[in-house]
N, C-alpha and C. Protein backbone atom coordinates (compact mmCIF):
# COMPACT_ATOMS: atom_id res chain seq x y z
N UNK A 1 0.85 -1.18 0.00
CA UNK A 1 0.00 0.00 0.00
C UNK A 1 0.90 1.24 0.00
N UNK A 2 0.79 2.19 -1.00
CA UNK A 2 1.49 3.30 -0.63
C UNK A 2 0.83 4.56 -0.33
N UNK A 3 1.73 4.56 0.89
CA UNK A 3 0.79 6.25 1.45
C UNK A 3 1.30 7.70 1.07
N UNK A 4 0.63 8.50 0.88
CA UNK A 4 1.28 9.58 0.49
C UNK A 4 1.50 10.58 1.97
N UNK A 5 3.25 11.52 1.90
CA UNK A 5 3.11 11.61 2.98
C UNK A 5 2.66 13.05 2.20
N UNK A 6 2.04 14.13 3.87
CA UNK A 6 1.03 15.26 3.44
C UNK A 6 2.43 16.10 3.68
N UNK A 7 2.49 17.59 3.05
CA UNK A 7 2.88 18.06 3.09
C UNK A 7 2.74 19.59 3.78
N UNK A 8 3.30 20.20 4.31
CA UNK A 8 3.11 21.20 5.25
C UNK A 8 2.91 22.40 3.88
N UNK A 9 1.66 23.63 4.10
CA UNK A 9 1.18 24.26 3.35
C UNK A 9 2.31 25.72 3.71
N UNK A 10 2.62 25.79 5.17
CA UNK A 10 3.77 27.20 5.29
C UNK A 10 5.13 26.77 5.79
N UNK A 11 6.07 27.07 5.14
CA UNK A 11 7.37 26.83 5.65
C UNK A 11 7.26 27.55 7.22
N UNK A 12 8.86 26.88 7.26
CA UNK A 12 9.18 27.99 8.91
C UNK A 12 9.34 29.02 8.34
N UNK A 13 10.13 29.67 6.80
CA UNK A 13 10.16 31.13 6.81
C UNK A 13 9.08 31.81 6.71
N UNK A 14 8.08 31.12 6.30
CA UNK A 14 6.80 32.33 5.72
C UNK A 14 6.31 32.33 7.42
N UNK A 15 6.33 31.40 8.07
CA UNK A 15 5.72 31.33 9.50
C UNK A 15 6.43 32.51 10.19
N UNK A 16 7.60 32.40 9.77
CA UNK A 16 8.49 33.66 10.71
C UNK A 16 8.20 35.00 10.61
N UNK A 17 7.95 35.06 8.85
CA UNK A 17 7.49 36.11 8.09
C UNK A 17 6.09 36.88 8.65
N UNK A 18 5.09 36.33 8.72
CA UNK A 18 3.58 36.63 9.23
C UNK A 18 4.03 36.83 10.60
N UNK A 19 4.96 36.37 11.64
CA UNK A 19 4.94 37.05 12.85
C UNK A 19 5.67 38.00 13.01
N UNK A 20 6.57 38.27 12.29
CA UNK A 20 7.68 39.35 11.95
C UNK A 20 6.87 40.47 11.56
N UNK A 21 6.33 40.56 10.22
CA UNK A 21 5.06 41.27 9.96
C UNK A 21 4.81 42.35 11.08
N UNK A 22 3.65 41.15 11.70
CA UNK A 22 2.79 41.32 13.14
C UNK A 22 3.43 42.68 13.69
N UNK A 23 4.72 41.93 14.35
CA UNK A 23 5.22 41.94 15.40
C UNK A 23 6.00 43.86 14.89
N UNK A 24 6.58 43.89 13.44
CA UNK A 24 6.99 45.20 13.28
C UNK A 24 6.07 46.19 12.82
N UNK A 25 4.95 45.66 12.74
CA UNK A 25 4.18 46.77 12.62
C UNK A 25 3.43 47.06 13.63
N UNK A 26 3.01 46.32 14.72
CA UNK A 26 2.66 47.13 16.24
C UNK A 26 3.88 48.20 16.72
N UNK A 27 5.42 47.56 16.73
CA UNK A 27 6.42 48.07 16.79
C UNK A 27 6.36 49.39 16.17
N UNK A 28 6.58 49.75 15.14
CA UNK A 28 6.42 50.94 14.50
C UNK A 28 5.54 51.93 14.53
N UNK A 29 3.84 51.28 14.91
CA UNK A 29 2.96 51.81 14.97
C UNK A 29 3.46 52.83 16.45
N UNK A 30 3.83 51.99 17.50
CA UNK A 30 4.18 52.32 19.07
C UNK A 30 5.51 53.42 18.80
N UNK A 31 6.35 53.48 18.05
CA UNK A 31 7.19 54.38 18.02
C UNK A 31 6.38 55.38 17.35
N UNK A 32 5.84 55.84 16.14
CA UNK A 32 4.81 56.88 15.64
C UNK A 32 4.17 57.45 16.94
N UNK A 33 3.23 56.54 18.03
CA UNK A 33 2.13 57.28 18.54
C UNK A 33 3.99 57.85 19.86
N UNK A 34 4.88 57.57 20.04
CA UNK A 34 5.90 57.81 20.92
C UNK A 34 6.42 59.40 20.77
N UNK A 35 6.04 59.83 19.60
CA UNK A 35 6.78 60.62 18.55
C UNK A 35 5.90 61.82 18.27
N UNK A 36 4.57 61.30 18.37
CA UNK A 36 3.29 62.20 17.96
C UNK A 36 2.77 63.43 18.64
N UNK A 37 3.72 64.46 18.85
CA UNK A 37 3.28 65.77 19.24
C UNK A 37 1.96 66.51 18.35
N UNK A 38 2.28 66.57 16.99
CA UNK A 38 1.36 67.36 16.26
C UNK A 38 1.37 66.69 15.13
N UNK A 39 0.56 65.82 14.40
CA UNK A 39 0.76 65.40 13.08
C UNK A 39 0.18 66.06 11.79
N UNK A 40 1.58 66.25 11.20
CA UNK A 40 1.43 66.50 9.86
C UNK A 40 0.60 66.14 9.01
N UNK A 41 0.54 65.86 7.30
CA UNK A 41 -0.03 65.38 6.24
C UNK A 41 0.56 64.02 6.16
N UNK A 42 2.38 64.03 6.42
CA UNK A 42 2.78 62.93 6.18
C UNK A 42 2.97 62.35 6.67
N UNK A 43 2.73 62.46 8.39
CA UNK A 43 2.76 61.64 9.14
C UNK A 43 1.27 60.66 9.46
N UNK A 44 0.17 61.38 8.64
CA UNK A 44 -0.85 60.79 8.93
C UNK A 44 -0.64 59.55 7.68
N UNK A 45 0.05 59.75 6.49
CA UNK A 45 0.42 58.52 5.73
C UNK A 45 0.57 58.15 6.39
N UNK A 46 1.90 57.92 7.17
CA UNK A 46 3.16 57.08 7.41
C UNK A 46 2.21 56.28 8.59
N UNK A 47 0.66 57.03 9.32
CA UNK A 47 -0.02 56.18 10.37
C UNK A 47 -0.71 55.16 9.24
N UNK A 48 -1.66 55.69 8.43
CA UNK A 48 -2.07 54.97 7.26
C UNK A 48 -1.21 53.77 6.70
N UNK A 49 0.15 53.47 6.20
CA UNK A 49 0.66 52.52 6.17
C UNK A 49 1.51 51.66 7.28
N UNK A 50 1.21 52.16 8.20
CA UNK A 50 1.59 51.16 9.25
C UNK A 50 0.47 50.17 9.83
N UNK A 51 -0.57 51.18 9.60
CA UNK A 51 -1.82 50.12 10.24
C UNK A 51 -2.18 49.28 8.66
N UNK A 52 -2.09 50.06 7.63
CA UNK A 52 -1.99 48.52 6.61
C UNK A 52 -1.34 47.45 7.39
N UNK A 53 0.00 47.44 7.43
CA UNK A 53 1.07 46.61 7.63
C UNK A 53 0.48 45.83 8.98
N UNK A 54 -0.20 46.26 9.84
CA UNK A 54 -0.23 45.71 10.73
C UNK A 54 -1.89 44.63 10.18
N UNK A 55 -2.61 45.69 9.93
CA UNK A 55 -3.78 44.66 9.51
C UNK A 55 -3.08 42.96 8.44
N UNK A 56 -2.13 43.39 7.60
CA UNK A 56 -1.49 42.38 7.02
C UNK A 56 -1.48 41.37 7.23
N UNK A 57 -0.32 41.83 8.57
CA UNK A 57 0.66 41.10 9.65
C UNK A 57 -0.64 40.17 10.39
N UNK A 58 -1.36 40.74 11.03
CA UNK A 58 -2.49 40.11 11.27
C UNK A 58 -3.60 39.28 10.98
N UNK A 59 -4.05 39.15 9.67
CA UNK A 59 -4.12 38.21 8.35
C UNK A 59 -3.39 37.32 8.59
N UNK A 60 -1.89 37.49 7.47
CA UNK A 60 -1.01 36.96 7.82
C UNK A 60 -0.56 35.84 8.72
N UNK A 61 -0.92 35.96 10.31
CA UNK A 61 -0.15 35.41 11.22
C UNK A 61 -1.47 34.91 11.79
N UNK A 62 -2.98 34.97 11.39
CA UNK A 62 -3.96 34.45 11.77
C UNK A 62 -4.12 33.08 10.89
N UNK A 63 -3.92 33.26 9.36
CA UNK A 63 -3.59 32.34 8.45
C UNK A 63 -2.67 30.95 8.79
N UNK A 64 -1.47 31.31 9.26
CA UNK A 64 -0.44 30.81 9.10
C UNK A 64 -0.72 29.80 10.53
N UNK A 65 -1.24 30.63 11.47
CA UNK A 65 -1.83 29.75 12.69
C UNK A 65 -2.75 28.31 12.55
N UNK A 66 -4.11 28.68 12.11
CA UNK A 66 -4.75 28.23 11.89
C UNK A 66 -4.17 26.98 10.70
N UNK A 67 -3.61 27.47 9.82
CA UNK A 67 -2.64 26.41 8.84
C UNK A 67 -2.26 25.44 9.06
N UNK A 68 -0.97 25.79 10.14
CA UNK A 68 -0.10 24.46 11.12
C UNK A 68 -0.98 23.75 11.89
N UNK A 69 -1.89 24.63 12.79
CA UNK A 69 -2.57 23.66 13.33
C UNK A 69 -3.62 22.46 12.89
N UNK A 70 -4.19 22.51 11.23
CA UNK A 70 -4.91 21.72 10.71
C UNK A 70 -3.66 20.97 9.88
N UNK A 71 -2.57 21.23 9.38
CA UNK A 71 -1.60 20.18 9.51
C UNK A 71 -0.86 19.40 10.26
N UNK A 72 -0.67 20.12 11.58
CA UNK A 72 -0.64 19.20 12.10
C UNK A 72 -1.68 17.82 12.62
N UNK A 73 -2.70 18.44 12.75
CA UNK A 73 -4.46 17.26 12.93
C UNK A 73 -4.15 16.39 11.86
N UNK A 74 -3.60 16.62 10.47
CA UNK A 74 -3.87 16.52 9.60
C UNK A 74 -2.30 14.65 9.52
N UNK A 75 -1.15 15.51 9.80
CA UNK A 75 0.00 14.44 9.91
C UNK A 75 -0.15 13.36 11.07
N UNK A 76 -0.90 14.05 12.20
CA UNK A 76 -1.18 13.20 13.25
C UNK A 76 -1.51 11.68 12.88
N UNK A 77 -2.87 12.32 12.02
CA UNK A 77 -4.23 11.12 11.75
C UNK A 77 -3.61 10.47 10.79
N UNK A 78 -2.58 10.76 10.14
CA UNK A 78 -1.71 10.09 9.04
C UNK A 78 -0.71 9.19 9.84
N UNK A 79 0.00 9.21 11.05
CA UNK A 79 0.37 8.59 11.77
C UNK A 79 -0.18 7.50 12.19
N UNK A 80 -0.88 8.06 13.01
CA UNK A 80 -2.27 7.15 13.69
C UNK A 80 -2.55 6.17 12.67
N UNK A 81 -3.08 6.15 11.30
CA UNK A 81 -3.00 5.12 10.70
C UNK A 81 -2.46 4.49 9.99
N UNK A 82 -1.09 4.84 9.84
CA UNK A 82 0.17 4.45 9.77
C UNK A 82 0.14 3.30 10.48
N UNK A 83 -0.16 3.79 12.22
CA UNK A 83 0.59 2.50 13.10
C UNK A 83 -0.57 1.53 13.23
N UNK A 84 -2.11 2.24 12.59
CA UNK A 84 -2.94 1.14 12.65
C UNK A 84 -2.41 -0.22 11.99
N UNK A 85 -2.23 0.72 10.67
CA UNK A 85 -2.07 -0.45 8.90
C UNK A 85 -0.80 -1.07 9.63
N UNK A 86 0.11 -0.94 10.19
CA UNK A 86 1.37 -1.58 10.85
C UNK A 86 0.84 -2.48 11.25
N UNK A 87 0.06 -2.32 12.45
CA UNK A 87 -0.12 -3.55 13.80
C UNK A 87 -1.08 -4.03 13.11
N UNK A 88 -1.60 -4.35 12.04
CA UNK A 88 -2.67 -5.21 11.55
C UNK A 88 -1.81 -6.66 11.32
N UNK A 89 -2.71 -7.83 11.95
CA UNK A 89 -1.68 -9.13 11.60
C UNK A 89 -2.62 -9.84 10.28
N UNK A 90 -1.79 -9.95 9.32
CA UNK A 90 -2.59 -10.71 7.88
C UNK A 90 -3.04 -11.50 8.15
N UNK A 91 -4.29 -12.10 7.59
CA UNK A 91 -5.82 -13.46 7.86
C UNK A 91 -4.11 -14.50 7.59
N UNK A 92 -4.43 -15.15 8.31
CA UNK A 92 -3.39 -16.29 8.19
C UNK A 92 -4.06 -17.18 7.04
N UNK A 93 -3.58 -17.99 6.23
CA UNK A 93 -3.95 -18.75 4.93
C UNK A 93 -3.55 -20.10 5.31
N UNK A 94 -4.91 -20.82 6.16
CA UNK A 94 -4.54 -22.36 5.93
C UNK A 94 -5.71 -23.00 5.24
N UNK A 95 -4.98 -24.38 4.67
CA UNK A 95 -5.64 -24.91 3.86
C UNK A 95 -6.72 -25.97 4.85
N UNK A 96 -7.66 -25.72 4.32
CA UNK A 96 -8.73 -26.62 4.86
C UNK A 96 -8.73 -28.01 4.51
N UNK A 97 -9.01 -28.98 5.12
CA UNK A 97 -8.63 -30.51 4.76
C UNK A 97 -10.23 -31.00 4.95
């Protein structure tokens, strides 16, 4: 019988990537509001693309969660009957007289 093994849908880099994301755009966002005496025109961009980045990051790292964890359910149950089809002992074949 051949089984196919499943394959994982996010590497570790893209996994690193979506929390990296996350993680520098709260970062950045927190240095802006650190900084924010009086805002300009361009500083209201520069708020505008950080909270993109963060909504992203957040996507992103909600995706990537949810991902691993149904691959992993997913390699488990592939295990699991792995060691079923293993420990199965074959109908023994004797001849009847």
């Amino acid at each position: 019988m051949n089984h196919k093994r499943y394959r994982r849908r996010n590497t570790m880099a893209f996994t690193v990537l979506a929390y990296f994301t996350l993680f520098a755009g709260v970062f950045m966002f927190c240095i802006g509001l650190y900084n924010a005496d009086n805002l300009q025109l361009n500083e209201k961009g520069y708020y505008i693309a950080v909270m993109i980045l963060v909504a992203v990051g957040a996507i992103l790292t909600q995706k990537v969660t949810r991902d691993n964890a149904e691959d992993n359910d997913i390699i488990a149950e592939q295990e699991q009957e792995r060691q079923m089809s293993s420990n199965r002992i074959p109908p023994s074949t004797k001849e009847l007289s």
